[in-house]
Protein backbone atom coordinates (compact mmCIF):
# COMPACT_ATOMS: atom_id res chain seq x y z
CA UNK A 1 -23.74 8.35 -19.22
CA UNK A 2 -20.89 9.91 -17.38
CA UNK A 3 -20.57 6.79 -14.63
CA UNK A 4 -19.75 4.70 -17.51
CA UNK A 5 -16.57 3.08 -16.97
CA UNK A 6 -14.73 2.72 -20.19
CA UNK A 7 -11.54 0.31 -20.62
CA UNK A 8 -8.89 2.42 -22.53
CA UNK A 9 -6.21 -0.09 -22.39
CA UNK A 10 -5.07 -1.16 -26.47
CA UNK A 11 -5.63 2.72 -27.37
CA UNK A 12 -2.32 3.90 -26.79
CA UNK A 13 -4.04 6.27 -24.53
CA UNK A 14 -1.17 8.60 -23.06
CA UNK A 15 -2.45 8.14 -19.47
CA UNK A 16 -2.13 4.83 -19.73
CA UNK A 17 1.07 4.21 -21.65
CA UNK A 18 3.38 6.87 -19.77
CA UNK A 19 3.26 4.90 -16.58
CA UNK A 20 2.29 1.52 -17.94
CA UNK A 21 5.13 -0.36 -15.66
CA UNK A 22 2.82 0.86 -12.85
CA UNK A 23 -0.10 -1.39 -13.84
CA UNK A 24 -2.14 -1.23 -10.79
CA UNK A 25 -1.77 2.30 -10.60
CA UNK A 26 -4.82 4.36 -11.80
CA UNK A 27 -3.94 7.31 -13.50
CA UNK A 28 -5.23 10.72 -12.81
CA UNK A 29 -2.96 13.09 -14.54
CA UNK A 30 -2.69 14.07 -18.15
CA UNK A 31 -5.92 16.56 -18.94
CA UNK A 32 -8.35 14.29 -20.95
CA UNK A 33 -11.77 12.81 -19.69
CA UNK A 34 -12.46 9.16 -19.03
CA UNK A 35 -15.94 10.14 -20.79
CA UNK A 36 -17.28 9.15 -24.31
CA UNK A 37 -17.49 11.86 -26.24
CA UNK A 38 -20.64 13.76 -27.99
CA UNK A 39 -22.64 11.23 -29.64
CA UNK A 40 -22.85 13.87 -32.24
CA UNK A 41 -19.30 14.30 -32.64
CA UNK A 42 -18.81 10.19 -33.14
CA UNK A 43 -21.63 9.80 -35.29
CA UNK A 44 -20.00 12.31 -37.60
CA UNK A 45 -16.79 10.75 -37.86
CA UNK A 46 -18.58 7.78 -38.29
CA UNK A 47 -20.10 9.56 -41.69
CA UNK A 48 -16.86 10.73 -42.24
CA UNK A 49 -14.94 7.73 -42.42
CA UNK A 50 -17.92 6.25 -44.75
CA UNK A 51 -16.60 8.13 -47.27
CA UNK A 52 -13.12 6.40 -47.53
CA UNK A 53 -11.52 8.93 -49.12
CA UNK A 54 -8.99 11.30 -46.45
CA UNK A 55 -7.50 13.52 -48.70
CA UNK A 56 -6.09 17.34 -48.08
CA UNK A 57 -8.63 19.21 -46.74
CA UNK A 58 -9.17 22.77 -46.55
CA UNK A 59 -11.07 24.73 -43.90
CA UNK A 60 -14.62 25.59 -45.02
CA UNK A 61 -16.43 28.49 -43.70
CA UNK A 62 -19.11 26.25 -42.12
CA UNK A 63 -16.89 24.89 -39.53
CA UNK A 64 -15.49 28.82 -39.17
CA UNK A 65 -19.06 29.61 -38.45
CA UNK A 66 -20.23 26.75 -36.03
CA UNK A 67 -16.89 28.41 -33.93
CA UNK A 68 -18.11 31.72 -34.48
CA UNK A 69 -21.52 31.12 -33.52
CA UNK A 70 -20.50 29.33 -30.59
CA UNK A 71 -18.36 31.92 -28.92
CA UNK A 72 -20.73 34.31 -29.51
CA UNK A 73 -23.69 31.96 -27.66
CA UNK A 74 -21.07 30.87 -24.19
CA UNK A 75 -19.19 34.17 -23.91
CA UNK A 76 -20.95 36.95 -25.81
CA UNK A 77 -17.80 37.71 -28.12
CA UNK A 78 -18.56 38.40 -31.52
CA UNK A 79 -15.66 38.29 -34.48
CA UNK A 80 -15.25 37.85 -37.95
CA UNK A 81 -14.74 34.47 -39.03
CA UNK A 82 -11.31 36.00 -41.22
CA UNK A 83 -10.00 36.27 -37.18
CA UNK A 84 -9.38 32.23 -37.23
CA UNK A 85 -6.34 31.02 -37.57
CA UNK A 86 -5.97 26.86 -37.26
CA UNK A 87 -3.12 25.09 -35.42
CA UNK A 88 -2.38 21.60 -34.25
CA UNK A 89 -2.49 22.37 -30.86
CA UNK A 90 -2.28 24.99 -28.10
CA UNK A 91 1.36 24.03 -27.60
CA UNK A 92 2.08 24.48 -31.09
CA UNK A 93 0.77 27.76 -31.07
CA UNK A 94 2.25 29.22 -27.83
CA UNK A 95 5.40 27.68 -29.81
CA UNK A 96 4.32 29.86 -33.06
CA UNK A 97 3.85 32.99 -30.45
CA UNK A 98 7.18 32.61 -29.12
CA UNK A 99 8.93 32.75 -32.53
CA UNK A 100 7.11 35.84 -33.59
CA UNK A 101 9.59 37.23 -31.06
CA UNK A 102 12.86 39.06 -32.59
CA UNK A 103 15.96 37.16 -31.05
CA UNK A 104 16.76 39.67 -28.42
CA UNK A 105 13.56 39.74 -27.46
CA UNK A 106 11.95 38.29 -24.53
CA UNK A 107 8.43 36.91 -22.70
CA UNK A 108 6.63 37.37 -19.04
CA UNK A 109 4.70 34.54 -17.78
CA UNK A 110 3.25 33.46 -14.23
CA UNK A 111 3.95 30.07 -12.25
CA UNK A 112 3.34 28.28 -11.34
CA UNK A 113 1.76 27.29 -14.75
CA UNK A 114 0.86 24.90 -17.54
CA UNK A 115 4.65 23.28 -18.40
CA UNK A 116 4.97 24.22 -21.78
CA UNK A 117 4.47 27.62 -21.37
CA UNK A 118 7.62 27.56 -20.11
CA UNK A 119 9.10 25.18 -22.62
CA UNK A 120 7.78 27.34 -25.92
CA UNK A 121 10.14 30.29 -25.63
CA UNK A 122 13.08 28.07 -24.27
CA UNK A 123 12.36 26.04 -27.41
CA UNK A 124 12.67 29.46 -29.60
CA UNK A 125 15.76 30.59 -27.50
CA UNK A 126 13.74 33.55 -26.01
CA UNK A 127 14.30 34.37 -22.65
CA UNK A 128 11.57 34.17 -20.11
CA UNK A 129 10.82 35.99 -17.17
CA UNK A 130 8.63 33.89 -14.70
CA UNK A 131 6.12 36.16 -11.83
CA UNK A 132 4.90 33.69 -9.10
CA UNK A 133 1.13 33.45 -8.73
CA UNK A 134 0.00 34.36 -4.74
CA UNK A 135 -2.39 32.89 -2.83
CA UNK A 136 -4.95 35.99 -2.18
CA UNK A 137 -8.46 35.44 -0.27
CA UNK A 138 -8.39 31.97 -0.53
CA UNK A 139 -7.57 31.68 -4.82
CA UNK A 140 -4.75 31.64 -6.84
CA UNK A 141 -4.24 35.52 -7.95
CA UNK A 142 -1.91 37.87 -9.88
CA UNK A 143 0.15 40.13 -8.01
CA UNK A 144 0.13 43.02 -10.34
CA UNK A 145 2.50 45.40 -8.79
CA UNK A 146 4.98 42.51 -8.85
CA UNK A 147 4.31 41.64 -12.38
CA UNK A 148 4.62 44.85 -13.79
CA UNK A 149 7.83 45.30 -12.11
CA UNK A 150 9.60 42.32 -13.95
CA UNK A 151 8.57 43.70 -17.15
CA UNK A 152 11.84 45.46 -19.14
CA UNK A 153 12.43 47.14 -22.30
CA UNK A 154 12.76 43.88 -23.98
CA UNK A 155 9.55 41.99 -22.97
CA UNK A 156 6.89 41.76 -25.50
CA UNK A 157 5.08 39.22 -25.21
CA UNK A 158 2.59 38.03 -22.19
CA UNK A 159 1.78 34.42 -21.76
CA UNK A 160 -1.32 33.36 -19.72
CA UNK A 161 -3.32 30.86 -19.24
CA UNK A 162 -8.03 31.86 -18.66
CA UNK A 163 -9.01 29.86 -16.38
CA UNK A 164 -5.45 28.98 -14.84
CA UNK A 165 -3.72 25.65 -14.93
CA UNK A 166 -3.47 25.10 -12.34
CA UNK A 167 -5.74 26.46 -9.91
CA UNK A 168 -8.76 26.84 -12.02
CA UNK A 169 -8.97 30.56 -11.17
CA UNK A 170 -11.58 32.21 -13.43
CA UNK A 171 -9.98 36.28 -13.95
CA UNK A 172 -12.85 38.60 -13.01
CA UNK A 173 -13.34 41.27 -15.45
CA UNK A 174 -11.60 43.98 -13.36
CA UNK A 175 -8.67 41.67 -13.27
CA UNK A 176 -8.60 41.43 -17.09
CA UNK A 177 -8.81 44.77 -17.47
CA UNK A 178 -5.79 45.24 -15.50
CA UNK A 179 -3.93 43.01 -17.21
CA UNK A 180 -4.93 45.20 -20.64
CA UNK A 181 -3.83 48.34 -19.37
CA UNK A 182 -0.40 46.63 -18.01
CA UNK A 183 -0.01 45.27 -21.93
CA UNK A 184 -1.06 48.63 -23.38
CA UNK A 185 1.07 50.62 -21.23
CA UNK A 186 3.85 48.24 -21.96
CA UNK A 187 3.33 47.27 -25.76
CA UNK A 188 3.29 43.83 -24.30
CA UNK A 189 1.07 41.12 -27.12
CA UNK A 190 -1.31 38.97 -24.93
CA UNK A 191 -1.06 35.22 -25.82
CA UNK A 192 -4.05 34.04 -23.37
CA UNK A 193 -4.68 30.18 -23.55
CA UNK A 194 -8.35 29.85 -23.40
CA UNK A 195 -8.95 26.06 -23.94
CA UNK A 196 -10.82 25.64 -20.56
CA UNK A 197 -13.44 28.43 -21.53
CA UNK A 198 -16.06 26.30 -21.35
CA UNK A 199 -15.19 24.35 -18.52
CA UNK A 200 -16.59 27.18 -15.86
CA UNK A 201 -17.99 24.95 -12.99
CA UNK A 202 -18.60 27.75 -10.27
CA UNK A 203 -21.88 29.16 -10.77
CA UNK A 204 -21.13 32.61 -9.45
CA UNK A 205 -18.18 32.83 -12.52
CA UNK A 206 -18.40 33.75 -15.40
CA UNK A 207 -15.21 33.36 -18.12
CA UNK A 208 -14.63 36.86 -20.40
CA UNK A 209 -12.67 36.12 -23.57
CA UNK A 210 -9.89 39.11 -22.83
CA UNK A 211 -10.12 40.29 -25.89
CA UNK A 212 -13.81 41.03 -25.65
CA UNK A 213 -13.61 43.96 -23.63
CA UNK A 214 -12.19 46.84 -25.84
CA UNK A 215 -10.85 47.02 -29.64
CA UNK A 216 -7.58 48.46 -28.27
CA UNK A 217 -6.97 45.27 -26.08
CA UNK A 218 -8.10 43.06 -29.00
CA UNK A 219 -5.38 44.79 -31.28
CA UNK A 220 -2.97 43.20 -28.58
CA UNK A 221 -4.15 39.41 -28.22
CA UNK A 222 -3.67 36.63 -29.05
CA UNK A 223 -6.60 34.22 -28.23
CA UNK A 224 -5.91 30.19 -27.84
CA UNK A 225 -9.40 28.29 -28.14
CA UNK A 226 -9.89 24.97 -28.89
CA UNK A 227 -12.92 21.89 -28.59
CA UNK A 228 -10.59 19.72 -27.07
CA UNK A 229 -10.29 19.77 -23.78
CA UNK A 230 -14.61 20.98 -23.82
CA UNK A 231 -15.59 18.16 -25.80
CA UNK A 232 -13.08 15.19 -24.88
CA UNK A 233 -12.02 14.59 -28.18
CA UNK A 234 -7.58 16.18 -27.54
CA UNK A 235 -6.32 13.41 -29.45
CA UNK A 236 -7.38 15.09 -32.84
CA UNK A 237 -5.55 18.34 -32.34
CA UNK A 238 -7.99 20.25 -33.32
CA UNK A 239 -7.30 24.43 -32.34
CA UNK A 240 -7.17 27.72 -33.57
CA UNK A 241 -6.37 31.19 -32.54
CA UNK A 242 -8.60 33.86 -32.66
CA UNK A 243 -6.24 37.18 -33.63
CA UNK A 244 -8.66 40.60 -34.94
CA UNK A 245 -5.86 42.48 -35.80
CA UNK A 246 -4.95 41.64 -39.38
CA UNK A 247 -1.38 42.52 -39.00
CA UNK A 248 -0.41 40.66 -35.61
CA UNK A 249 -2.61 37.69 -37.35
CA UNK A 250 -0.01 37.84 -40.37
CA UNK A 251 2.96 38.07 -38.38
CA UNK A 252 1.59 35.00 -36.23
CA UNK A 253 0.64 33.31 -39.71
CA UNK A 254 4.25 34.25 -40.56
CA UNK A 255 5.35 32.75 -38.12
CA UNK A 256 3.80 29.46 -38.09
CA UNK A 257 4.81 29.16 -42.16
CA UNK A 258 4.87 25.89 -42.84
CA UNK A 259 5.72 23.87 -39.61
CA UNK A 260 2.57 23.65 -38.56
CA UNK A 261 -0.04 21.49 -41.00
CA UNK A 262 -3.09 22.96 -39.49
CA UNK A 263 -6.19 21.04 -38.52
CA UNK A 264 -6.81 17.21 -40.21
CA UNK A 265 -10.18 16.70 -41.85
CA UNK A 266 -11.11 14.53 -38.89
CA UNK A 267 -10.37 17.35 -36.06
CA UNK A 268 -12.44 19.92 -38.36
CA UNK A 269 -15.21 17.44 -39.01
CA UNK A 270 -15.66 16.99 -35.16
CA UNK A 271 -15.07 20.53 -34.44
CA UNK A 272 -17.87 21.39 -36.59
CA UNK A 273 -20.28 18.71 -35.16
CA UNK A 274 -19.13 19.84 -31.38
CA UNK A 275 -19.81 23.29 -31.62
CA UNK A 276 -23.13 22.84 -33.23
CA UNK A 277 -24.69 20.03 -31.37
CA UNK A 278 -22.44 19.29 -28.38
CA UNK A 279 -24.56 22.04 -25.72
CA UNK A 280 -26.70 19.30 -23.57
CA UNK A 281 -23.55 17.22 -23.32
CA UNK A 282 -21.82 20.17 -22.33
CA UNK A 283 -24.21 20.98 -19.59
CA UNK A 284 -24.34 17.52 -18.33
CA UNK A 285 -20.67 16.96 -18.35
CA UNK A 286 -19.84 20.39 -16.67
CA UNK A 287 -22.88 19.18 -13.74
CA UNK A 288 -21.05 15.95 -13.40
CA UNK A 289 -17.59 17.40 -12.93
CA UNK A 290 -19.02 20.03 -10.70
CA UNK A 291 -20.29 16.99 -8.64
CA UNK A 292 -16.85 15.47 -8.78
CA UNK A 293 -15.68 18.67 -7.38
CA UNK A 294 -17.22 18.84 -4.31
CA UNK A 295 -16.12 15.05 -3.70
CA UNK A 296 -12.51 16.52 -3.80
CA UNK A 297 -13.10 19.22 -1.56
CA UNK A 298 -14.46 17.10 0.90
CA UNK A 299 -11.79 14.70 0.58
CA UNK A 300 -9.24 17.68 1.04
CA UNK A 301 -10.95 18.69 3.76
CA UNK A 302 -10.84 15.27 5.51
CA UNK A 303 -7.44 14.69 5.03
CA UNK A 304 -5.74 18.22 7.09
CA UNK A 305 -2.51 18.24 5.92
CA UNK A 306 -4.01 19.06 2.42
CA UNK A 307 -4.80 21.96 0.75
CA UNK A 308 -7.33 23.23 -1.77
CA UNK A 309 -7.96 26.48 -2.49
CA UNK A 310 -11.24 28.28 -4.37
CA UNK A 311 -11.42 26.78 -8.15
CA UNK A 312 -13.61 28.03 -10.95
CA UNK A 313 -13.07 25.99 -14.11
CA UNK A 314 -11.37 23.11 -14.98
CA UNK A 315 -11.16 19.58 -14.08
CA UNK A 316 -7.93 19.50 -12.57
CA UNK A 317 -7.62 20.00 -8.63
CA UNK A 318 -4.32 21.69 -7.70
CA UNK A 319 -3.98 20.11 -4.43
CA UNK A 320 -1.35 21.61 -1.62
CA UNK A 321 0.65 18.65 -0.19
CA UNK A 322 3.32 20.64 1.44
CA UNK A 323 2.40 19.99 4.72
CA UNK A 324 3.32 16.04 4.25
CA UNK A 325 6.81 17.08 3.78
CA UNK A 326 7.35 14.95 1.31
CA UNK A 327 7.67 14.16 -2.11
CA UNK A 328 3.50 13.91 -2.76
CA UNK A 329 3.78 12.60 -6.25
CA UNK A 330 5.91 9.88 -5.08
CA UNK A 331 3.53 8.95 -2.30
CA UNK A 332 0.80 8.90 -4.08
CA UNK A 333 2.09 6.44 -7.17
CA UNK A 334 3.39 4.05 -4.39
CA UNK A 335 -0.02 4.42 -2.79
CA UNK A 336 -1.61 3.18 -6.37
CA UNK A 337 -2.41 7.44 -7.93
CA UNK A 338 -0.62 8.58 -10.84
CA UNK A 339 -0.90 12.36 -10.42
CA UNK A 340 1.02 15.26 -11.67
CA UNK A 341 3.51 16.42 -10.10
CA UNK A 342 3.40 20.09 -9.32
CA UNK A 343 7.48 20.55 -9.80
CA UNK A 344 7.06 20.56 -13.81
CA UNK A 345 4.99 23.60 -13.77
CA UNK A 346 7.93 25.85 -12.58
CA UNK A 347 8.18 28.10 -9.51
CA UNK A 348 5.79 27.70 -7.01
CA UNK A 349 4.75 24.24 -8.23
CA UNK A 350 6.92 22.32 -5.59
CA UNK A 351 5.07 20.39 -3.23
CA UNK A 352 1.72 20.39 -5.23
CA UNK A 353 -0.24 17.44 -7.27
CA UNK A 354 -2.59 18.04 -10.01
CA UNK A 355 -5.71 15.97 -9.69
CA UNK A 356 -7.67 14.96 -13.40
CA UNK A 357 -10.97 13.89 -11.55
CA UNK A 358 -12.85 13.90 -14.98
CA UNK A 359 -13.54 10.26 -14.74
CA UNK A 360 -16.45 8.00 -13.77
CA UNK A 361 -17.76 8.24 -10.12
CA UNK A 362 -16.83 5.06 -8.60
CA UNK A 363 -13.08 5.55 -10.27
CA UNK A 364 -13.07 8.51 -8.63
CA UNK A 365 -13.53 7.55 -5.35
CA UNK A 366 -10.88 4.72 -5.46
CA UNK A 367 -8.54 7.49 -6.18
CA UNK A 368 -9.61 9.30 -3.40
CA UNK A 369 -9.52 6.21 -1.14
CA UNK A 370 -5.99 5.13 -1.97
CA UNK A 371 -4.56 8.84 -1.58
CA UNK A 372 -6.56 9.45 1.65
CA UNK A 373 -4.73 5.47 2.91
CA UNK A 374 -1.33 7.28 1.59
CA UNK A 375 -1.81 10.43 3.71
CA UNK A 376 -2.52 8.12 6.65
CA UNK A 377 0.41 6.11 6.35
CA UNK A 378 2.69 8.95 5.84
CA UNK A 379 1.13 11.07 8.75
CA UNK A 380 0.80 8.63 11.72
């Protein structure tokens, strides 16, 4: 299923239109999967669009249930279906977070990180405060005794990504824990990005919804989730944010008023059909990536002046091309790779490519081939 090679050229796919001037470039950056979705999920649009009517649509409390049930199945956190609140997007809601804020007030996040988490308070005019991520036993870790040092009197709000982009770090549950006492002692509100939740491809990790572990952190977060990045299907901007605290979830609600629209009727009616009858393509997509994986480590570890450390989750490899001493991103696109480059996601980031290696087999190792000739070429 998964070494199906799918032409998405005349889609106005963002992967391919961004760096369409580079047409024999094969692109590997933006964080969607070169994979068909669920056949449930198309068959249900499919029914969907039968209809021919696509009118304003409400949430119904079946499609707050298939989410409810299906957090409670993958992660073991139970909530009351009242704790959803829709969006369009992540983005939009780390945007919503960020104007909760009172003007003088100000947010803590870690780089290098996911670029709009730096964006979303700029965007609000709220100052942020960014704590560079360390490299400890061979993953990308907090440094907590640095982190709680940059927090003042005016930080309130924590943004972080579970598991990290980059890095695909997984937070262990005495790692979570620290960062809930850190908020607690602080009266700092967690906004923790969770859309890769599902996307746990080390067997000896496990993901812990933060706000799972005690009622007093819960009163604090913020959850992102979303079946987008799980299911393939990001181009309907379908998300929500799971808040238990009624009034945090009306100040966010406040917040949002009426910039956001919420969810369309074709994001909820593949939400709905995702979280019910998506698990075996879950389980075959996350063994297929996991295979993918260990093609980029060995690739990595063929090519020396690279770097890879430990990952988790995700399908995005945050490779380490600072030994090349050069510009990596550029060297790769004139070597035939669009990547990401690791400078837009803030400190830290310099010197780094992100990898999307959620795509067929055989595309996958072209990539591989063509960066492994550009590493050649720029070391001999």
């Amino acid at each position: 299923m998964f070494n199906k090679t799918i032409d998405r050229s005349g889609t106005n796919a963002l992967k391919l239109e961004r760096y369409k001037e580079y047409k024999e470039a094969i692109p590997a950056w933006v964080a969607d999967m070169d994979f068909e979705s669920p056949k449930c999920v198309i068959e249900a649009l499919e029914e969907r669009v039968k209809h021919g009517i696509f009118g304003y649509t409400s949430t119904d409390d079946d499609t707050k249930n298939a989410i409810v049930n299906f957090i409670k199945r993958y992660h073991g956190w139970s909530f009351d279906k009242d704790s959803l609140v829709f969006t369009s997007g992540v983005v939009a809601s780390l945007n919503i977070a960020c104007k909760m804020l009172k003007p003088n007030e100000s947010v803590i996040t870690t780089t290098p990180i996911y670029p709009y988490f730096l964006s979303a308070p700029e965007n609000m005019d709220r100052k942020v405060r960014a704590v560079a991520m360390r490299e400890i036993e061979g993953r990308w870790s907090i440094d907590f005794d640095e982190f709680e040092r940059n927090i003042d009197a005016d930080c309130k709000l924590f943004l972080l990504c579970n598991p990290y982009n980059p890095g695909g770090t997984v937070f262990t549950k005495d790692e979570l824990l620290k960062i809930g006492e850190i908020a607690l002692k602080h009266d700092l509100i967690i906004c923790l990005d969770e859309i890769h939740a599902e996307l746990v491809l080390n067997k000896n990790a496990k993901h812990i919804p933060i706000a799972s572990l005690s009622p007093q952190i819960a009163d604090k977060t913020i959850t992102l989730m979303a079946p987008s990045k799980t299911f393939n299907i990001a181009g309907l901007q379908s998300s929500f944010a799971v808040i238990e605290n009624a009034k945090l979830r009306a100040r966010f609600e406040k917040s949002m008023g009426h910039i956001n629209g919420g969810v369309n009727l074709l994001a909820l009616t593949a939400t709905k059909a995702a979280y019910e009858g998506g698990d075996e393509w879950l389980r075959e997509v996350k063994e297929y990536l996991a295979e993918n994986l260990q093609i980029v480590k060995e690739f990595v570890k063929n090519c020396p002046p690279l770097r890879l450390l430990d990952m988790d989750a995700t399908y995005l490899a945050w490779i380490d091309c600072r030994a090349l001493n050069t510009n990596a991103w550029q060297l790769f696109l004139k070597g035939g790779v669009v990547l990401n480059d690791g400078k837009s996601f803030g400190g830290g980031g310099d010197g780094f490519v992100r990898l999307n290696f959620a795509m067929p087999r055989v595309v996958l190792k072209e990539v591989l081939a063509r960066m492994e000739k550009a590493v050649r070429l720029c070391t001999n």
